[in-house]
N, C-alpha and C. Protein backbone atom coordinates (compact mmCIF):
# COMPACT_ATOMS: atom_id res chain seq x y z
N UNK A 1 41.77 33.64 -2.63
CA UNK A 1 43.08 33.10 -2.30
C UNK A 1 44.15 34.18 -2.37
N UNK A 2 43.67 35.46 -3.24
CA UNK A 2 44.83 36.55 -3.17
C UNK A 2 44.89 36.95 -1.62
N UNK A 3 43.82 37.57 -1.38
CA UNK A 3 43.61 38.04 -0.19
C UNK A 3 44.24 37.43 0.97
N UNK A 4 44.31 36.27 1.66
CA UNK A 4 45.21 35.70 2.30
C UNK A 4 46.49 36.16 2.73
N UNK A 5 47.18 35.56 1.67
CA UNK A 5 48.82 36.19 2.39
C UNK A 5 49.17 37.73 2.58
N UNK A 6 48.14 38.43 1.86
CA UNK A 6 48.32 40.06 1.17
C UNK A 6 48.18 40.35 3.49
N UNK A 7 46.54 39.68 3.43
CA UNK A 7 46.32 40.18 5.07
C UNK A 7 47.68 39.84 5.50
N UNK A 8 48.04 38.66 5.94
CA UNK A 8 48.79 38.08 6.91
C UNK A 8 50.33 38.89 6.63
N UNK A 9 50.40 39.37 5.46
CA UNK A 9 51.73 40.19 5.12
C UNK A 9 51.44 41.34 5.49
N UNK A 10 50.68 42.27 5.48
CA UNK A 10 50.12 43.38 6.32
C UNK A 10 50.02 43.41 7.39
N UNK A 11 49.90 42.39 8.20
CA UNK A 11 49.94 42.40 9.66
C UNK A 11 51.12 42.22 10.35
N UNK A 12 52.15 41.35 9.58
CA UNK A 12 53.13 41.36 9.93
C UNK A 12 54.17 42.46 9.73
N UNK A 13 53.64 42.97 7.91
CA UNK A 13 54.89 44.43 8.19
C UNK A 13 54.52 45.83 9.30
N UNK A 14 53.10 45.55 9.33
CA UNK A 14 52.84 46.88 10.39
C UNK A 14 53.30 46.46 11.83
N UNK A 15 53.33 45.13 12.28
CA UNK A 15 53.45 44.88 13.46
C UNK A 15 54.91 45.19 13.83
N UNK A 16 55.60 44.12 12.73
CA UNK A 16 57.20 44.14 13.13
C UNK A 16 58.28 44.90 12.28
N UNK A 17 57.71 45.14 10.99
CA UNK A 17 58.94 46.10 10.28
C UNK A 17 58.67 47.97 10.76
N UNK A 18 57.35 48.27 10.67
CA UNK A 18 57.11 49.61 10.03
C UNK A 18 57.45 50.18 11.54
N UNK A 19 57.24 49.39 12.79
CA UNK A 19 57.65 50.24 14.19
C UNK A 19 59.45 49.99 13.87
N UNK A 20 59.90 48.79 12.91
CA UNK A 20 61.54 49.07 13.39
C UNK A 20 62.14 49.97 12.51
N UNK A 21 61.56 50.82 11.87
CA UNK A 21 61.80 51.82 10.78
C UNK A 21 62.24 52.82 12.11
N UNK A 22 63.52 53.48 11.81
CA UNK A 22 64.41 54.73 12.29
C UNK A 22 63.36 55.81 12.19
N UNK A 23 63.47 56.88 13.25
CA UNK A 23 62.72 57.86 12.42
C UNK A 23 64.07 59.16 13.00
N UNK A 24 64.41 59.74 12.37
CA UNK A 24 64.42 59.90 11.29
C UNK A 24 65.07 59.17 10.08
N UNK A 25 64.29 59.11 8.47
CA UNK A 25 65.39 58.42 7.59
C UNK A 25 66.19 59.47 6.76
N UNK A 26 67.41 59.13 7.25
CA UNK A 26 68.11 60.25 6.08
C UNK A 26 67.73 61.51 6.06
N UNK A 27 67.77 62.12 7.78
CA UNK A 27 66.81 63.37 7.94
C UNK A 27 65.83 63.52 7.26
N UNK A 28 64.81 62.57 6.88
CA UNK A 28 63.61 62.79 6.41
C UNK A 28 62.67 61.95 7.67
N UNK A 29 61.46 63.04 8.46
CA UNK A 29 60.89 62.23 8.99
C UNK A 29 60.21 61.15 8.54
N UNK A 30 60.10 60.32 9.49
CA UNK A 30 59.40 58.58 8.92
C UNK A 30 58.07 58.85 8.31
N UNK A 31 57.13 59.40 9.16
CA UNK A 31 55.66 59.93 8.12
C UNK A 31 56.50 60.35 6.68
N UNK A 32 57.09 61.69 6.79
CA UNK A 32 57.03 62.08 5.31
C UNK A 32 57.88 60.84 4.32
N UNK A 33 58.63 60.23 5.12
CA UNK A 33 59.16 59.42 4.23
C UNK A 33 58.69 58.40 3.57
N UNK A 34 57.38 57.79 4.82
CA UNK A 34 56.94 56.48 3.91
C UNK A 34 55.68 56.98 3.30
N UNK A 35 55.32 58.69 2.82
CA UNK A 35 54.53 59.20 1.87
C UNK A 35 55.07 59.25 1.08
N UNK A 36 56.30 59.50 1.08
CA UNK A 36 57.17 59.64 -0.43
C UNK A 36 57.37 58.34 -1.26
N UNK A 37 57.46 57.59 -0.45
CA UNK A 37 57.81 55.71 -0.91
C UNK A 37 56.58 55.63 -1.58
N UNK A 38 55.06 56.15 -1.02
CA UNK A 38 54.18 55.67 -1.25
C UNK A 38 53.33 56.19 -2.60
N UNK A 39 53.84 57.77 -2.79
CA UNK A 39 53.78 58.78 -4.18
C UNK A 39 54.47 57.92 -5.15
N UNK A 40 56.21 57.57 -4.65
CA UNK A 40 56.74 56.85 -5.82
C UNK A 40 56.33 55.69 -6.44
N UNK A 41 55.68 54.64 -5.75
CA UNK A 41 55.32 53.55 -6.26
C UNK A 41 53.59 53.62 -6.62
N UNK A 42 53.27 54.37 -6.37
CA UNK A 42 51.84 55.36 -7.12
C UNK A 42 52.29 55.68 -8.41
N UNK A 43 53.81 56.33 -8.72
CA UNK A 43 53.94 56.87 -10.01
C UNK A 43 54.93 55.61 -10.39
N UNK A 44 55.65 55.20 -10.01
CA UNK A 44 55.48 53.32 -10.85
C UNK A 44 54.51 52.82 -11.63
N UNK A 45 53.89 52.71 -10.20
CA UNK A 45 52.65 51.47 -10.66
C UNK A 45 51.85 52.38 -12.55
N UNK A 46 51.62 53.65 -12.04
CA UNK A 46 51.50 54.21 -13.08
C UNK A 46 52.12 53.82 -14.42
N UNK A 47 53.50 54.17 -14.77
CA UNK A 47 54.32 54.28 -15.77
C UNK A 47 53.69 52.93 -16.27
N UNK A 48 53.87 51.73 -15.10
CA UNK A 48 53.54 50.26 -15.96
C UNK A 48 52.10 50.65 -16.44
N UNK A 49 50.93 50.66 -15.75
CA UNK A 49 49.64 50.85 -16.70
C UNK A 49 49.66 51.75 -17.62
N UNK A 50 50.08 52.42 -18.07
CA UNK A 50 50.26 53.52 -18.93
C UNK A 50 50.69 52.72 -20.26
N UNK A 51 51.96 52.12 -20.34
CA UNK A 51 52.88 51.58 -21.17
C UNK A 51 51.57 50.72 -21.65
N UNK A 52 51.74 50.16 -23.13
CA UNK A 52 50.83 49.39 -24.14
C UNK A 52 51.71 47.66 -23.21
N UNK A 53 51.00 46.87 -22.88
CA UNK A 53 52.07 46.13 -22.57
C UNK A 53 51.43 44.92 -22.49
N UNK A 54 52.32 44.11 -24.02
CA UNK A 54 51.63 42.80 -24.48
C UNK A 54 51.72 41.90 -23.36
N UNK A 55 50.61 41.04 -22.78
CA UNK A 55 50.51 40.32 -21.98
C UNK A 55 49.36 39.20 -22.56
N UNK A 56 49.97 38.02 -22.40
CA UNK A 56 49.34 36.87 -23.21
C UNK A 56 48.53 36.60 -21.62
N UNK A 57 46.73 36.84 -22.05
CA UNK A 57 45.76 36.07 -21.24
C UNK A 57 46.16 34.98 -21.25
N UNK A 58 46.18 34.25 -19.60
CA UNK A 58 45.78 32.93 -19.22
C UNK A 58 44.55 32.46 -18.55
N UNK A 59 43.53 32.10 -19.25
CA UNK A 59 42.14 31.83 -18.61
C UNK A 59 42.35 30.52 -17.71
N UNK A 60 43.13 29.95 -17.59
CA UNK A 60 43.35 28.80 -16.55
C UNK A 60 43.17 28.96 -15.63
N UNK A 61 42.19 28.78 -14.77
CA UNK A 61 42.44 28.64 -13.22
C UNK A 61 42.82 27.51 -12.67
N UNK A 62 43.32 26.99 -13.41
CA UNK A 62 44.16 25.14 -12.34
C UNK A 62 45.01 25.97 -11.49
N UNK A 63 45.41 25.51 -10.41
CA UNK A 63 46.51 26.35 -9.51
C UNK A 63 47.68 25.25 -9.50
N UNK A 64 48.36 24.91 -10.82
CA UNK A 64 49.44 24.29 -10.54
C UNK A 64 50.76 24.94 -9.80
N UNK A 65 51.71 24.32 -9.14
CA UNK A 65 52.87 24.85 -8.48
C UNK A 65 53.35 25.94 -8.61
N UNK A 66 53.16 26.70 -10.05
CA UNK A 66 54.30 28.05 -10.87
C UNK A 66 52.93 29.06 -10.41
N UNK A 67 51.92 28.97 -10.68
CA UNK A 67 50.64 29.63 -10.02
C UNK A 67 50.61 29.82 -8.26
N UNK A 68 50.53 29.05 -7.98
CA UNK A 68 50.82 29.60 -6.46
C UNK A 68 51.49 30.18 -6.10
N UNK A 69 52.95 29.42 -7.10
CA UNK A 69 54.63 30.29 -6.29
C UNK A 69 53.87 31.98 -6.01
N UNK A 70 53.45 31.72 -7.44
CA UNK A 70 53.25 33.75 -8.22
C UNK A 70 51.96 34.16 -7.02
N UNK A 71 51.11 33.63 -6.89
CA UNK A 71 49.72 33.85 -6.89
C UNK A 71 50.35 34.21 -5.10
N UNK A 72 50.76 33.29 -4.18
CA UNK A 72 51.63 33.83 -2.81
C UNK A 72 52.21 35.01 -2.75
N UNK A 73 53.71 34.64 -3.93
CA UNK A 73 54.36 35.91 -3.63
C UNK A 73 53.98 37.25 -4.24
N UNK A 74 53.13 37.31 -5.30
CA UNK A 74 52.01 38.61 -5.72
C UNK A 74 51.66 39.04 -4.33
N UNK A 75 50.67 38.47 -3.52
CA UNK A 75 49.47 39.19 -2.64
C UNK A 75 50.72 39.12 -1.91
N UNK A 76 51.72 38.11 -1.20
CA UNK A 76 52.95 39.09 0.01
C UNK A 76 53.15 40.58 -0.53
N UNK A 77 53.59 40.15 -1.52
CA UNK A 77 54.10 41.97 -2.46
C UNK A 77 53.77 42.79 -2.22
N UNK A 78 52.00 42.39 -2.20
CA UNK A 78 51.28 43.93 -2.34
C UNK A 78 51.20 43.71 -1.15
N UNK A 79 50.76 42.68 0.50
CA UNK A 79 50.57 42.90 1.57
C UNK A 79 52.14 43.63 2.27
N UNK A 80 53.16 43.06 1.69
CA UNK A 80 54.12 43.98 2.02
C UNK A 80 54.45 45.49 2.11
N UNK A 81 53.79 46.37 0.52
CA UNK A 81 53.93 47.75 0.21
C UNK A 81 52.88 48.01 1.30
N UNK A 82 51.41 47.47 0.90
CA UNK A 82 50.50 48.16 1.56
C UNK A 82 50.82 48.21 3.15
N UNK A 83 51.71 47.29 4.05
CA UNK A 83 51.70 47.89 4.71
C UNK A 83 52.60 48.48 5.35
N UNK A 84 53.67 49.06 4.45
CA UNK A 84 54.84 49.69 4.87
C UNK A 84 54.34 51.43 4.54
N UNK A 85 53.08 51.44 3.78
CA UNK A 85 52.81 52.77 3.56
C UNK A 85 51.63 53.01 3.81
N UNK A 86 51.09 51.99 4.05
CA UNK A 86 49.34 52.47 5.43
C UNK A 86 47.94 52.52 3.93
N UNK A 87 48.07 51.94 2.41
CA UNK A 87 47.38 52.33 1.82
C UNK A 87 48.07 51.10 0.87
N UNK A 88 46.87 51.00 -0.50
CA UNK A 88 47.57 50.39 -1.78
C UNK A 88 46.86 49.74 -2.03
N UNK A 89 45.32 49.19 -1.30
CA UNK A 89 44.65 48.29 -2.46
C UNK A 89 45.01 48.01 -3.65
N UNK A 90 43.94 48.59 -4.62
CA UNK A 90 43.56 48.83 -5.74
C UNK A 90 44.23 48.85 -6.76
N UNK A 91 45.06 49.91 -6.23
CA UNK A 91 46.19 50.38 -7.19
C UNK A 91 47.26 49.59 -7.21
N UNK A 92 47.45 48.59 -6.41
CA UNK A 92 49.20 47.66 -6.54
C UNK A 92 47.85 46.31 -6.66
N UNK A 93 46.88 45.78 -6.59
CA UNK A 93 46.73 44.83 -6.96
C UNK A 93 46.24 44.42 -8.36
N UNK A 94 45.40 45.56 -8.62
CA UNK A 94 45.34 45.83 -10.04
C UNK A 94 46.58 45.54 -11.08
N UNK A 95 47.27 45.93 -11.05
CA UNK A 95 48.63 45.64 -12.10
C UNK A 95 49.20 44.47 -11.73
N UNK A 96 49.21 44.09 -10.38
CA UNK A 96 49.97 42.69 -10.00
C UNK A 96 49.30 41.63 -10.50
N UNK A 97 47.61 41.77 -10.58
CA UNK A 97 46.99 40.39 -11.72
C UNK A 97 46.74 40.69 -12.86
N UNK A 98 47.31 41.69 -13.71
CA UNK A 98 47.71 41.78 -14.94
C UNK A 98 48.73 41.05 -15.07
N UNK A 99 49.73 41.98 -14.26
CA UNK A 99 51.48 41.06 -14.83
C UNK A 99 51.62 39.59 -14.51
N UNK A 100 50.87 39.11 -13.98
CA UNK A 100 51.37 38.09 -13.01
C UNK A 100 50.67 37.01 -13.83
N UNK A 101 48.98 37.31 -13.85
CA UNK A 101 48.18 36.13 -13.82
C UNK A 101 47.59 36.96 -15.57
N UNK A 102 47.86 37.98 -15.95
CA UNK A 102 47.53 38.34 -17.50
C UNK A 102 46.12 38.34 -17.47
N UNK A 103 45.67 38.78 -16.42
CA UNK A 103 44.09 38.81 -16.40
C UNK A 103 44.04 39.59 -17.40
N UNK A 104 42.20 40.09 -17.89
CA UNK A 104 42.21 41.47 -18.48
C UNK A 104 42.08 42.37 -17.44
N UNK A 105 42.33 43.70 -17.91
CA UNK A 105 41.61 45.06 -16.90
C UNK A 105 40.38 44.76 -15.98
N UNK A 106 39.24 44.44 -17.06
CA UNK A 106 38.63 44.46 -16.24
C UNK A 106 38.16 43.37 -15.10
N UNK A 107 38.50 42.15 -15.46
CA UNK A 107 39.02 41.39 -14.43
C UNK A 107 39.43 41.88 -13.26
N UNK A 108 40.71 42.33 -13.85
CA UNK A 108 41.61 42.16 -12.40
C UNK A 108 40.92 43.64 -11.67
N UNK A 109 40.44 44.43 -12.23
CA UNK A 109 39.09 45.17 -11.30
C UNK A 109 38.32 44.75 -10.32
N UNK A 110 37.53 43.79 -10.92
CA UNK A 110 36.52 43.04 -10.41
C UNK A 110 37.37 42.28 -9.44
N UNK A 111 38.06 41.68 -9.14
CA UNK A 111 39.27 40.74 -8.41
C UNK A 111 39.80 41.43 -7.26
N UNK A 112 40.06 42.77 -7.96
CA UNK A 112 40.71 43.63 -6.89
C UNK A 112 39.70 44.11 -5.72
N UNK A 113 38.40 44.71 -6.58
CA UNK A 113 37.51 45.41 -5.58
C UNK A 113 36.96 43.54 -4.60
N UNK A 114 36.92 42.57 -4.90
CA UNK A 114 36.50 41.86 -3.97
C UNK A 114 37.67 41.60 -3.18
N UNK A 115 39.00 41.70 -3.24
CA UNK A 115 40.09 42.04 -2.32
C UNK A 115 39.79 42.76 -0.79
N UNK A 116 39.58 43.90 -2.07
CA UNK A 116 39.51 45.24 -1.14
C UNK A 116 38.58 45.37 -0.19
N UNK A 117 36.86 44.31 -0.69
CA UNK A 117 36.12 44.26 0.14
C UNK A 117 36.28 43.70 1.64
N UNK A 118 36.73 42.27 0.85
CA UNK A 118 37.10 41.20 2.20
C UNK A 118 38.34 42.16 3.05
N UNK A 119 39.04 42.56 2.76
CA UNK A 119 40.35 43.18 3.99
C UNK A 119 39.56 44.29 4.60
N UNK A 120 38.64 45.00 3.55
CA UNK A 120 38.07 46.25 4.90
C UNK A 120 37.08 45.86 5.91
N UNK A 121 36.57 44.35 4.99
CA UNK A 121 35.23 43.77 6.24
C UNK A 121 35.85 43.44 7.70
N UNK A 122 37.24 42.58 7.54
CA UNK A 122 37.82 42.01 8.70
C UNK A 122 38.87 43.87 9.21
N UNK A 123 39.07 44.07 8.46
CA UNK A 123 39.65 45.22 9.07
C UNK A 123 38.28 46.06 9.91
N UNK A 124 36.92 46.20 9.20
CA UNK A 124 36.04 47.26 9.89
C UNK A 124 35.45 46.18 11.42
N UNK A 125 35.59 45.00 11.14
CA UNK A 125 34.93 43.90 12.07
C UNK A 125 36.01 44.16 13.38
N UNK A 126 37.55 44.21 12.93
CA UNK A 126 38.47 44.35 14.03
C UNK A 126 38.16 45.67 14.63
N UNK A 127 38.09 46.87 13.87
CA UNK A 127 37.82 47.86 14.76
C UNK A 127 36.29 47.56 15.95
N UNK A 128 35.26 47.14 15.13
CA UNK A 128 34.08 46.90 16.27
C UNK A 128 34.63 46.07 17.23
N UNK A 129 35.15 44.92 17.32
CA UNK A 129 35.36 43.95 18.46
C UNK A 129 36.71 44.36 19.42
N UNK A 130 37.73 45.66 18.81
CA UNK A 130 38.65 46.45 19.62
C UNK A 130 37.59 47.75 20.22
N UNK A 131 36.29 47.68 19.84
CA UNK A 131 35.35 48.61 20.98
C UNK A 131 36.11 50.41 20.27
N UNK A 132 36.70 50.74 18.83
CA UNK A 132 36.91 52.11 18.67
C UNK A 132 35.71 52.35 17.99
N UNK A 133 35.18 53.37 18.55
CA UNK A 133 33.92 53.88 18.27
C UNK A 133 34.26 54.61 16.90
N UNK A 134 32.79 54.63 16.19
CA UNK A 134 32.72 55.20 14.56
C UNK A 134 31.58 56.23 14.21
N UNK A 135 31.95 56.65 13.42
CA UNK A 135 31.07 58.22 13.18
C UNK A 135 30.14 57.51 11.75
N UNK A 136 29.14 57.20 12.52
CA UNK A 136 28.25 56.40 12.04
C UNK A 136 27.37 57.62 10.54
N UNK A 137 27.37 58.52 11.21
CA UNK A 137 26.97 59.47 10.00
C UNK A 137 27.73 59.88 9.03
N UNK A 138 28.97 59.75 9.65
CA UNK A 138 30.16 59.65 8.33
C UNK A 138 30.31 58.74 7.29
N UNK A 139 30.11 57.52 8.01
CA UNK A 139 30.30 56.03 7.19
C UNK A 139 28.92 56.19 6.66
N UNK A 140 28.20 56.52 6.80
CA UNK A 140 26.57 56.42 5.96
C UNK A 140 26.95 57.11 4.73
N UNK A 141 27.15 58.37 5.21
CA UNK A 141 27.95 59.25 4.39
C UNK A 141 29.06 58.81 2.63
N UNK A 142 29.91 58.26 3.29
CA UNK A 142 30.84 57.54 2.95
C UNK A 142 30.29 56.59 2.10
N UNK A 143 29.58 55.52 2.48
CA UNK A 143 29.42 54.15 2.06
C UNK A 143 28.15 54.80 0.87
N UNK A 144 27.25 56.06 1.07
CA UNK A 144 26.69 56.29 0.16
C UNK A 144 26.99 57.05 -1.38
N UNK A 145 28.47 57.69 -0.92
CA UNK A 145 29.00 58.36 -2.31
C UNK A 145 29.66 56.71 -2.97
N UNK A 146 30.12 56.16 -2.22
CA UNK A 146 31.03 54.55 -2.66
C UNK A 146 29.90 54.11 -3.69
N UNK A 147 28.78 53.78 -3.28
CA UNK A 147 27.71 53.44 -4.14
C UNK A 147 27.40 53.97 -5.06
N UNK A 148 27.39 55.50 -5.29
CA UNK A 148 27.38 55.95 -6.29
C UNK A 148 28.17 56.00 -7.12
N UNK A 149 29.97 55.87 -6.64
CA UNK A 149 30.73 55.99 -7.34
C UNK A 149 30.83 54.74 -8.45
N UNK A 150 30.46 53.66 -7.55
CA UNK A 150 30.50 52.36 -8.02
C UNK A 150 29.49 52.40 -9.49
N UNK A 151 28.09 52.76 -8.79
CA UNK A 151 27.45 52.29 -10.13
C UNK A 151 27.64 53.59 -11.07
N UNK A 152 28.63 54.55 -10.87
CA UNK A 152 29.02 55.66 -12.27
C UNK A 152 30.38 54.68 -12.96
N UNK A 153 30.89 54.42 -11.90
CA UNK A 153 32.13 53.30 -12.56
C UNK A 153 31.75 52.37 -13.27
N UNK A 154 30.64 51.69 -12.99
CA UNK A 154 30.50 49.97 -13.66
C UNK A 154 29.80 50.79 -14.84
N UNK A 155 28.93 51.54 -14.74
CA UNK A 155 27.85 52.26 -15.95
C UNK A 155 29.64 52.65 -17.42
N UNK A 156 29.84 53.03 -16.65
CA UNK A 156 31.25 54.25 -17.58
C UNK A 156 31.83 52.66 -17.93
N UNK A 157 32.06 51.74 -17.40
CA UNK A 157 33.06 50.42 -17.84
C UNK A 157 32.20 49.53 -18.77
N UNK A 158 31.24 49.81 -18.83
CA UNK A 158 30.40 49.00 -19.70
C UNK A 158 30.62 49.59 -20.67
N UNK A 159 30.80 51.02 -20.94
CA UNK A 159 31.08 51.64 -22.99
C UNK A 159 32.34 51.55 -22.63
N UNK A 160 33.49 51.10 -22.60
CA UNK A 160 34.65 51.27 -22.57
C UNK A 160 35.61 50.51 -22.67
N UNK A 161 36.22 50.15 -23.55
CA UNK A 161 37.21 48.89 -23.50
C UNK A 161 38.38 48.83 -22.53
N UNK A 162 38.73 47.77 -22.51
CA UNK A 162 39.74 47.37 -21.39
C UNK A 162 40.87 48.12 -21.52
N UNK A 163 41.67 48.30 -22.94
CA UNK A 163 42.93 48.62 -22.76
C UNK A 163 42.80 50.60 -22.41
N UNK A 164 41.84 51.33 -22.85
CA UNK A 164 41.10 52.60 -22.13
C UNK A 164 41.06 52.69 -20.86
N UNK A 165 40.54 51.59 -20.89
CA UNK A 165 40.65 51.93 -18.64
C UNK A 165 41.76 51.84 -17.86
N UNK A 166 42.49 50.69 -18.72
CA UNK A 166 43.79 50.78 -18.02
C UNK A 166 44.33 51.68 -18.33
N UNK A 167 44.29 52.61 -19.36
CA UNK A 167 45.08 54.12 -19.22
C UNK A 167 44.98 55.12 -18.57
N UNK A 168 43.32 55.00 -18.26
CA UNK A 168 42.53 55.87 -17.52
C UNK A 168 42.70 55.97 -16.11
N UNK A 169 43.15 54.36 -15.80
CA UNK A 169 43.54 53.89 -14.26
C UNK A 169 44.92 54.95 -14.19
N UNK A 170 45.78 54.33 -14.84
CA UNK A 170 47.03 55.06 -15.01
C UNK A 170 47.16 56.28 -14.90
N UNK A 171 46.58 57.28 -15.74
CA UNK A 171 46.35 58.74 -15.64
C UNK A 171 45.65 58.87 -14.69
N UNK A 172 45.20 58.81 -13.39
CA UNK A 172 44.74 58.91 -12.34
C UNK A 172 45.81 58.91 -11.30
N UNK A 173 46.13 57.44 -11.16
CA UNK A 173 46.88 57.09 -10.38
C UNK A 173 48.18 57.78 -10.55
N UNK A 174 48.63 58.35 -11.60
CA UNK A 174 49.78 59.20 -12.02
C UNK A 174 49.65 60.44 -10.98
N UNK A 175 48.23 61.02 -11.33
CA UNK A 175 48.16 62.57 -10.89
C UNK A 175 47.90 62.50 -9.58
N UNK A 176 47.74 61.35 -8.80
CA UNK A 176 47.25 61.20 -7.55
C UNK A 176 48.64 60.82 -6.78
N UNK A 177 49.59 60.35 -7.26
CA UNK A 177 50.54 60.07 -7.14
C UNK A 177 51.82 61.72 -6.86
N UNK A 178 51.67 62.24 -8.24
CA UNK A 178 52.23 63.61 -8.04
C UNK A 178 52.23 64.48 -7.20
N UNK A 179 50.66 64.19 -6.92
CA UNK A 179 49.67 65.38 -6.01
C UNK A 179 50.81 64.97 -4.51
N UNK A 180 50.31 63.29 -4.31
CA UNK A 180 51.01 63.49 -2.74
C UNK A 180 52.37 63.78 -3.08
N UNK A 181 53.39 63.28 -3.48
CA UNK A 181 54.53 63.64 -3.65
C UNK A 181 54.95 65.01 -3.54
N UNK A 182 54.07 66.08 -4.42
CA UNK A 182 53.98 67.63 -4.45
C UNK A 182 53.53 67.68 -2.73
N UNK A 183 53.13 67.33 -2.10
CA UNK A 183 52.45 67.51 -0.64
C UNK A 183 53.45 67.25 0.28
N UNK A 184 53.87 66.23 0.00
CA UNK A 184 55.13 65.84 0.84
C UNK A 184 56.39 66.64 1.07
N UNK A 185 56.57 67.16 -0.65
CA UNK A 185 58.22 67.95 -0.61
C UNK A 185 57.78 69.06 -0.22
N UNK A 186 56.47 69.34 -0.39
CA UNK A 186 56.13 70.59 0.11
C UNK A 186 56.16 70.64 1.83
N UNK A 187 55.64 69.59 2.26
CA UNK A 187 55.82 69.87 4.34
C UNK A 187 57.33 69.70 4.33
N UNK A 188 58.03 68.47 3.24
CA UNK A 188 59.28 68.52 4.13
C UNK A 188 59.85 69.87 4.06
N UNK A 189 59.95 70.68 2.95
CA UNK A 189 60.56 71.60 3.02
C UNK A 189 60.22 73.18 3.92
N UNK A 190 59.02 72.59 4.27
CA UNK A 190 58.52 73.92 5.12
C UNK A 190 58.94 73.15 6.71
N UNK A 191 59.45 71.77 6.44
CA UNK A 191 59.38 71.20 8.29
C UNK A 191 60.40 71.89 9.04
C-alpha cells in the first residue's frame, strides 16, 4: 500500500513538474541543480538516522483514518523527492517508516527493499513493452553482484542490532551524499 501513491507521485512529478523546472535555476544548471537538492536531502535524511531518536513502536496494522492520512502522504513525499531528483528509494523510505509508522530498522528495510522491488518490476516491465532495448549481459551482471550484496547484507544484519544499522545506514548515506555534492560543486565550478 506504500508503493502506490509513491508510483503515481513519481509519475506525475516527472511528467508535469520536473519538465516545468526553469533551466537555468539561479544560474545553476537544472541537472546540477536537482543533484544538489538530491546530495542535500541525502545529507538530511542522514543527520535524522544518525541522531538516537526515541520513537515509540506501533505494531498495529489496523489502517484507521490517522494511518492512511500518514501512510498516503509518506509514499506522495517520497514519490514526490524521488521524482524531482531521478533517485531515492531506500534511502527516503527507510526513515519515512521509522518516523511515521515507528517501525524498527529492520523492518522498515525489509518494507523498503519490497518497495523498491515492485517500482523497478513495473518500471523494468515499462521499459520492455516501450521496446528500449537492454544490455542483457550487464543486467546479468548487475542482478548478480545485487545477490550477493543482498545475502552479505542479510548475513551482516543477522549479528547486528537495529539501532547499529541505522547508524551504519546513516554513515553511508552521509558519505554518499557528500561525495555527490563534492561532484556537483566541483562541475559547477569548472562549468
Amino acid at each position: 500500500m506504500f508503493a502506490a501513491p509513491a508510483m503515481l507521485t513519481v509519475l506525475a512529478t516527472r511528467t508535469f513538474i520536473v519538465p516545468a523546472i526553469p533551466d537555468p535555476i539561479a544560474g545553476i544548471p537544472k541537472d546540477i541543480f536537482i543533484m544538489m537538492l538530491f546530495a542535500g536531502l541525502m545529507i538530511l535524511v542522514a543527520t535524522f538516522m544518525l541522531k538516537p531518536v526515541k520513537i515509540e513502536p506501533n505494531h498495529s496494522h489496523a489502517l484507521d483514518t490517522r494511518r492512511i492520512i500518514k501512510l498516503i502522504s509518506g509514499s506522495a513525499g517520497v514519490g514526490l523527492l524521488t521524482g524531482m531528483v531521478g533517485a531515492g528509494g531506500g534511502f527516503l523510505i527507510i526513515p519515512t517508516l521509522i518516523a511515521l509508522f515507528g517501525l524498527p530498522v529492520k523492518e522498515a528495510i525489509g518494507t523498503s527493499l519490497a518497495v523498491i522491488a515492485v517500482n523497478s518490476l513495473v518500471g523494468f516491465q515499462g521499459d520492455i513493452g516501450a521496446g528500449i532495448p537492454l544490455d542483457w549481459p550487464l543486467l546479468g551482471t548487475f542482478l548478480g553482484l545485487t545477490l550477493l550484496g543482498m545475502w552479505i547484507g542479510t548475513t551482516l544484519a543477522k549479528h547486528m542490532e537495529g539501532e547499529k544499522l541505522k547508524k551504519l545506514f546513516g554513515v553511508f548515506t552521509l558519505l554518499v551524499g557528500l561525495a555527490v555534492l563534492a561532484e556537483e560543486l566541483h562541475t559547477l565550478l569548472n562549468h
